[in-house]
Each structure stands twice: as structure tokens, then as C-alpha cells.
C-alpha atoms as a PDB file:
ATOM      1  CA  UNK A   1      -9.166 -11.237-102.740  1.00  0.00           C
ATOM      2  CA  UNK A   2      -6.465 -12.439-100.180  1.00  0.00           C
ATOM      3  CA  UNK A   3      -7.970 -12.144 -96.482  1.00  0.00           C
ATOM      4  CA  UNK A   4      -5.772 -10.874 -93.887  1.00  0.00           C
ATOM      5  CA  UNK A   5      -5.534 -12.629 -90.797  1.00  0.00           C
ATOM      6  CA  UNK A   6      -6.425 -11.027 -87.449  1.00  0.00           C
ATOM      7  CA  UNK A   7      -4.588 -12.133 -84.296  1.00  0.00           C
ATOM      8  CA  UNK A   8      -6.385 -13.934 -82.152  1.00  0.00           C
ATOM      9  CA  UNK A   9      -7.712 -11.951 -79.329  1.00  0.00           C
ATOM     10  CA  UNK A  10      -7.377 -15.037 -76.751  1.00  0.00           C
ATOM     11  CA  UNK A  11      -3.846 -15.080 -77.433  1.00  0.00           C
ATOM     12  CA  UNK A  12      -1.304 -13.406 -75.078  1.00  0.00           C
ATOM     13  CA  UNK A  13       1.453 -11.335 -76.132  1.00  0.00           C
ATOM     14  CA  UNK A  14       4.902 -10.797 -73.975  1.00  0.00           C
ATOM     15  CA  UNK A  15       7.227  -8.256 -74.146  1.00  0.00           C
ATOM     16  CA  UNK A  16      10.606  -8.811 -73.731  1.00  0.00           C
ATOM     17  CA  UNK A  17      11.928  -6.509 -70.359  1.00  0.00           C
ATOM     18  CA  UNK A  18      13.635  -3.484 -71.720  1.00  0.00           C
ATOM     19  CA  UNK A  19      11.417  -3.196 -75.194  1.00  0.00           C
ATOM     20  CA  UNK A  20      10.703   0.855 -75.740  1.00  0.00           C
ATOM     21  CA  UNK A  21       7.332  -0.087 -77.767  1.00  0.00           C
ATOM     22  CA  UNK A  22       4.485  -0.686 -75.292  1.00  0.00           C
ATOM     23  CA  UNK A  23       1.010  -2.425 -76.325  1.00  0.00           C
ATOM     24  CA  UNK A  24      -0.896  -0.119 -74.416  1.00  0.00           C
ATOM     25  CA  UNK A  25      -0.318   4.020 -74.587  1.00  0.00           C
ATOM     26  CA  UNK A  26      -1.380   5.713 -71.777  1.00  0.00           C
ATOM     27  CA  UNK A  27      -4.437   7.925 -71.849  1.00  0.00           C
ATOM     28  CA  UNK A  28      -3.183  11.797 -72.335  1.00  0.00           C
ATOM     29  CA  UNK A  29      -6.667  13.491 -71.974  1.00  0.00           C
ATOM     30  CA  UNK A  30      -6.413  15.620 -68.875  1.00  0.00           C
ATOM     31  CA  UNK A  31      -9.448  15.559 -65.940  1.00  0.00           C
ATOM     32  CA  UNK A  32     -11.857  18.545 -66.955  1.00  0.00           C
ATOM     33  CA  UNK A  33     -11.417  22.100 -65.264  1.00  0.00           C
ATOM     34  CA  UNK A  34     -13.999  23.518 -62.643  1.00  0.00           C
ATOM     35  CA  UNK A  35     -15.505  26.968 -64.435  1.00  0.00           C
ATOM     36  CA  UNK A  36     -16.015  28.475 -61.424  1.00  0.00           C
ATOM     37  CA  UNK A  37     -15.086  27.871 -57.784  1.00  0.00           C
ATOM     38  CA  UNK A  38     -17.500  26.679 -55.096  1.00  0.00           C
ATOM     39  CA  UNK A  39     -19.896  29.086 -53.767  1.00  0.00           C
ATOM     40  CA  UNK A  40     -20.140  27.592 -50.247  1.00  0.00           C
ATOM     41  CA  UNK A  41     -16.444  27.278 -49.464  1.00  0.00           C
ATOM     42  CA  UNK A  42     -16.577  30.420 -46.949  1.00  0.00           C
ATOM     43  CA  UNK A  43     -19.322  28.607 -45.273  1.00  0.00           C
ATOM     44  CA  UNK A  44     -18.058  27.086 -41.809  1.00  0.00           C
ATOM     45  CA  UNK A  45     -19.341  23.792 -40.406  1.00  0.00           C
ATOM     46  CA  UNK A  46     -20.883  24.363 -37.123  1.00  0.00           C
ATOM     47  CA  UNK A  47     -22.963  21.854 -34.828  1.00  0.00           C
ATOM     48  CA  UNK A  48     -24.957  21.272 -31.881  1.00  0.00           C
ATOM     49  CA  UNK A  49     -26.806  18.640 -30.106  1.00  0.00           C
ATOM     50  CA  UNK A  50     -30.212  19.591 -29.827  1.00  0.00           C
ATOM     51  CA  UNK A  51     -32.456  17.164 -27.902  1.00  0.00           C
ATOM     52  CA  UNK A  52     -35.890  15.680 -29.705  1.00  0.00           C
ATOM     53  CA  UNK A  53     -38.530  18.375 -28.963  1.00  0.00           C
ATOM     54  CA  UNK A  54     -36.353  21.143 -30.346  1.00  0.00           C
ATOM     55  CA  UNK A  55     -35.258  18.910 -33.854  1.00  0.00           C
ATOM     56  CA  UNK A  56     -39.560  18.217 -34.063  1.00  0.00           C
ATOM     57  CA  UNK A  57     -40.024  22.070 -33.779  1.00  0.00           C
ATOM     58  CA  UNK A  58     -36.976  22.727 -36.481  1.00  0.00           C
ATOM     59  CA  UNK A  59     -38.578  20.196 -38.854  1.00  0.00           C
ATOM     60  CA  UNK A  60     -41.839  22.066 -38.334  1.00  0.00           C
ATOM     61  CA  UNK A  61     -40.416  25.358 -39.041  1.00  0.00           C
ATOM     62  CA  UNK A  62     -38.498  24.104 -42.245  1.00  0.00           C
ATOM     63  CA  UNK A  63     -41.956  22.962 -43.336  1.00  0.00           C
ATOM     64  CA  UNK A  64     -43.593  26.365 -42.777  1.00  0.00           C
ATOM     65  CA  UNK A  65     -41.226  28.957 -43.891  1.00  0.00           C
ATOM     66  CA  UNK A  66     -40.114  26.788 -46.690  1.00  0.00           C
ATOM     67  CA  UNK A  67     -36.336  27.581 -45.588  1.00  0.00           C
ATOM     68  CA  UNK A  68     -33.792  24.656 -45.328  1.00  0.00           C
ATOM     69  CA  UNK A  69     -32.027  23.981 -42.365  1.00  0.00           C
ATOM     70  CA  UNK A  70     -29.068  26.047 -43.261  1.00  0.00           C
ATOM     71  CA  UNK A  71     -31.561  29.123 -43.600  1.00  0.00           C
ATOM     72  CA  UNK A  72     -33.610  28.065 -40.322  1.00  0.00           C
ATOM     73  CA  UNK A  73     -30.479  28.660 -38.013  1.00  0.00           C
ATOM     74  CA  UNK A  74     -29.360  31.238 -39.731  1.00  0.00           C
ATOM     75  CA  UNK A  75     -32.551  33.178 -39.001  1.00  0.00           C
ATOM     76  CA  UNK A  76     -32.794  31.840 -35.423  1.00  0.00           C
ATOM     77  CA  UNK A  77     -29.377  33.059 -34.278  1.00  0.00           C
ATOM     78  CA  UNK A  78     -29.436  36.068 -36.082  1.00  0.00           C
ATOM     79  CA  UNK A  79     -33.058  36.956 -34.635  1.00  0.00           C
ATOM     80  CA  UNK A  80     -31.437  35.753 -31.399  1.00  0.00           C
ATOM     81  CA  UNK A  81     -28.262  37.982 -31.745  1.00  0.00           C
ATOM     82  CA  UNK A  82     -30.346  41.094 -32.566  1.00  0.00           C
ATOM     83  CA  UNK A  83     -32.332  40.371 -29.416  1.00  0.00           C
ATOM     84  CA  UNK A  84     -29.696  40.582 -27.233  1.00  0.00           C
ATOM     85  CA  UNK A  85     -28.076  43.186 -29.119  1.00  0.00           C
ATOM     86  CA  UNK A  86     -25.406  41.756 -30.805  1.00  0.00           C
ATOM     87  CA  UNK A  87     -23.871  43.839 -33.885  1.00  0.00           C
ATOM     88  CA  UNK A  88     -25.621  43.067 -37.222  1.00  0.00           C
ATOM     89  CA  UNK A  89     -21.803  43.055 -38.798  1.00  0.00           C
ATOM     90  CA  UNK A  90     -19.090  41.494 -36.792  1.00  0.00           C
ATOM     91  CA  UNK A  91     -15.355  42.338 -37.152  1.00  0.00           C
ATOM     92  CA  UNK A  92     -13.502  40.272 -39.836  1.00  0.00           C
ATOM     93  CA  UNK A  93     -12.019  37.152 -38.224  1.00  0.00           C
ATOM     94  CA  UNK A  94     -13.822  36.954 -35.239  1.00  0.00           C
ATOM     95  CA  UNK A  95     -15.493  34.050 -36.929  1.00  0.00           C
ATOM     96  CA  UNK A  96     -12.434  31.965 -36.327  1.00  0.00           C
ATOM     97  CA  UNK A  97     -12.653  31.848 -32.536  1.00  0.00           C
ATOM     98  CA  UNK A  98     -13.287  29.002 -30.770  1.00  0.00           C
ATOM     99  CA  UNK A  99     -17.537  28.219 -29.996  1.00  0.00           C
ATOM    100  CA  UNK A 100     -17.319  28.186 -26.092  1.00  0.00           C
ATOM    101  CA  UNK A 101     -17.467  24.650 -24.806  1.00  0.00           C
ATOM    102  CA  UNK A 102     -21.258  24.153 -22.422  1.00  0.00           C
ATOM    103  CA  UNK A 103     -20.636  25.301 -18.943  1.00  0.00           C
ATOM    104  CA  UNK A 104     -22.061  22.325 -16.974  1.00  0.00           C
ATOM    105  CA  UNK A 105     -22.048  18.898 -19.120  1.00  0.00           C
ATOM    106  CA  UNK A 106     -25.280  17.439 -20.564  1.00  0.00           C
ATOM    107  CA  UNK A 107     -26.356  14.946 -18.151  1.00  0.00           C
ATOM    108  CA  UNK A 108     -27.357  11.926 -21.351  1.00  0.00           C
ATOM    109  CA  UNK A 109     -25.776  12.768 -24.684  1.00  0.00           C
ATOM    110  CA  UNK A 110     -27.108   9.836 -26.229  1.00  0.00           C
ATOM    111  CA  UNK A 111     -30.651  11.353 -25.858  1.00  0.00           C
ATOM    112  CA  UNK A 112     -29.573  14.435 -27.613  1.00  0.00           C
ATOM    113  CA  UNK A 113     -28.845  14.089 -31.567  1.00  0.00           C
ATOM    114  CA  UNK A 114     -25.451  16.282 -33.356  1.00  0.00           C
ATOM    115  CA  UNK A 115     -27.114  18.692 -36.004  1.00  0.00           C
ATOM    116  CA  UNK A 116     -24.379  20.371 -38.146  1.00  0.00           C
ATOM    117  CA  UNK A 117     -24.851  23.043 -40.804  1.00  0.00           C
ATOM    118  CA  UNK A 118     -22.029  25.564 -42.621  1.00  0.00           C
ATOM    119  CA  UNK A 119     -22.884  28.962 -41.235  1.00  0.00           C
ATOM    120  CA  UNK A 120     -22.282  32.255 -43.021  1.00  0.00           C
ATOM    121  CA  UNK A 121     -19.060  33.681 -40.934  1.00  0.00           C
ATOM    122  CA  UNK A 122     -20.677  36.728 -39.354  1.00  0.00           C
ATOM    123  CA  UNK A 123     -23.601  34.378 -38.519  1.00  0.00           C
ATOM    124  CA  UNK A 124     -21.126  32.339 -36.873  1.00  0.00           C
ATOM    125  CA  UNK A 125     -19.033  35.353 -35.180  1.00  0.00           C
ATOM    126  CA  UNK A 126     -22.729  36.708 -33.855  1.00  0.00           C
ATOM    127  CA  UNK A 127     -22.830  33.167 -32.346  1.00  0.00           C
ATOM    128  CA  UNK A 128     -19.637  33.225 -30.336  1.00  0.00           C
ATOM    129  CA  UNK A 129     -20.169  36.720 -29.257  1.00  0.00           C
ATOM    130  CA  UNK A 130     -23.756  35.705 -27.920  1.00  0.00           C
ATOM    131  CA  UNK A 131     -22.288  32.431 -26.252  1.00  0.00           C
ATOM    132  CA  UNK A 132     -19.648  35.002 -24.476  1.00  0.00           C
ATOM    133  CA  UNK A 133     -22.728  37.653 -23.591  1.00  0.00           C
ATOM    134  CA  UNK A 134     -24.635  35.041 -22.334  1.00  0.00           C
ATOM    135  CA  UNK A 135     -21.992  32.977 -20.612  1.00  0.00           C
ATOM    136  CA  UNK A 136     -23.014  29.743 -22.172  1.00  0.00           C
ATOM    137  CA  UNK A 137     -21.967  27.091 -24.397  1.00  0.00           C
ATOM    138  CA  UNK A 138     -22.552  26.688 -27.561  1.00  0.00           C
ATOM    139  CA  UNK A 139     -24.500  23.709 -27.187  1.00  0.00           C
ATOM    140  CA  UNK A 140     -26.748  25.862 -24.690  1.00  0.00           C
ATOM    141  CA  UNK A 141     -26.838  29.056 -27.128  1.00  0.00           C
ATOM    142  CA  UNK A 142     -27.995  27.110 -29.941  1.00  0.00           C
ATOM    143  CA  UNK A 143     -31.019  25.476 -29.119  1.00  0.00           C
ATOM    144  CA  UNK A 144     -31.884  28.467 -26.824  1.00  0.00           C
ATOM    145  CA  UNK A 145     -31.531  31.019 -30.035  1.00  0.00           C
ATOM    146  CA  UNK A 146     -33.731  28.126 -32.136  1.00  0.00           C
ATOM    147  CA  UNK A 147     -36.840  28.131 -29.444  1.00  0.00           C
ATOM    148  CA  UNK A 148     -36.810  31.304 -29.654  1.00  0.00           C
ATOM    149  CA  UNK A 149     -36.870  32.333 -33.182  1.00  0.00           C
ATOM    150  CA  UNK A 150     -39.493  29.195 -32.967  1.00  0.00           C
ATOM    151  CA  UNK A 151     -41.944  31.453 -30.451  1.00  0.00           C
ATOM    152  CA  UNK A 152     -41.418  34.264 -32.354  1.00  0.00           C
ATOM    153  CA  UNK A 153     -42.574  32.912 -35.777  1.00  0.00           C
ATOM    154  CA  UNK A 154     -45.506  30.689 -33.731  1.00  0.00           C
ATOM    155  CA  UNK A 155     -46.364  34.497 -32.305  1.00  0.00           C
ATOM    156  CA  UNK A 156     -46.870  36.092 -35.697  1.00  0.00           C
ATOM    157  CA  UNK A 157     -47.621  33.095 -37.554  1.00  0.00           C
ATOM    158  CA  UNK A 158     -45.346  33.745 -40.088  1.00  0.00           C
ATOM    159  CA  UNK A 159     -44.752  30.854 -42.565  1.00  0.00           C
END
């Protein structure tokens, strides 16, 4: 039986410039398809600075009510919002208004910390209308609609 020979792999192989046959064929498989689009893309990013007491009382609250801390502002500015009698459903696009900017700067942003979540829209429309009711900021509205959704649920103990 007559053995073939293999190449050896160590050796190199040129091509001469201008030769149609390559060594190496590209790959043709194609990057798969996503089934089903993102559920959180009409989610919008929204932040605050919120100093250390009120970030100790969210953790605390995540821990009781089990919610994340997507779910724990959403509940505290919607229980805000329907406390100072904001709509429950906001017109469609007010979402995409600018958060109003804090009336009076914070004296030492360093000792404050930037917490950002992706709010529901008409969570985030309630927001700007209560930041425009109440003539604040929405680094004032924030933390002000989180302590008190934090009373409330230290009130009735809910968890």
C-alpha cells in the first residue's frame, strides 16, 4: 500500500499576487437573528443624585418589598405623583421633555452618589409634571418622592 504524503504543516505556502484560488474561504454562515425584540427598549434612562441616608433607606426598601430598584422608584414617584395629584395617564410624548434642572445647586456633589434607572414613560412624564407643580429640580423631586413613598411603607409596614 503506497502512503501518501501530507504537506508539512510548518511549511509556508505563497501565493503569487493576482492568483483567483485563495487558501483560506471566508466563513459564509451569517450572525444568528434576535426572535423577538427587546422588551425594555421603551424604557428611558433617568438619574438622580441622592445623598447616603436616602440610598441606605432605598436599599432597605428593596430588601422589604422584594422590588428591584427599577420597581422601588417607580412606586415612589408614582405614589408621589398621585399625592400631589398628578394624572395616573399622562399625554403621549410628554415623556420626552426635558427633567427640570435643581433650582439652587447642591452645595457638595461629591457627597451625593448618581443613581440611574430606565423609567416606564408615563412614570417619567408624571415626574416632569411633578418637578413643574412643585417648582423643583429633578434632583430635588426625586429623593423627595423616594422619602416619601419610604414613610408611607414604614407607616403601614408594608413589605
Amino acid at each position: 500500500m503506497a502512503r501518501h504524503r501530507q504537506p508539512d504543516p510548518r511549511q509556508v505556502t505563497f501565493q503569487q499576487p493576482g492568483d483567483s484560488h485563495s487558501l483560506a474561504e471566508p466563513r459564509t454562515r451569517s450572525a444568528p437573528q434576535r426572535g423577538k425584540a427587546a422588551t425594555w427598549t421603551n424604557r428611558i434612562n433617568t438619574g438622580s443624585r441622592l445623598d447616603e441616608d436616602t440610598i441606605e433607606r432605598m436599599n432597605d426598601a428593596i430588601h422589604r418589598t422584594g422590588l428591584g430598584l427599577q420597581g422601588v422608584w417607580e412606586q415612589a414617584i408614582n405614589y408621589h405623583c398621585d399625592q400631589i395629584g398628578i394624572p395616573a395617564e399622562m399625554p403621549p410624548g410628554s415623556e420626552r421633555e426635558r427633567i427640570p434642572r435643581p433650582s439652587e445647586p447642591v452645595a457638595d456633589p461629591d457627597s451625593l452618589t448618581l443613581i440611574t434607572v430606565r423609567l416606564a414613560p408615563n412614570t417619567r412624564a408624571r415626574l416632569i409634571a411633578g418637578c413643574h407643580l412643585e417648582e423643583l429640580g429633578g434632583q430635588e423631586f426625586v429623593p423627595a418622592a423616594l422619602n416619601a413613598w419610604f414613610d408611607h411603607i414604614d407607616q403601614t409596614g408594608q413589605s
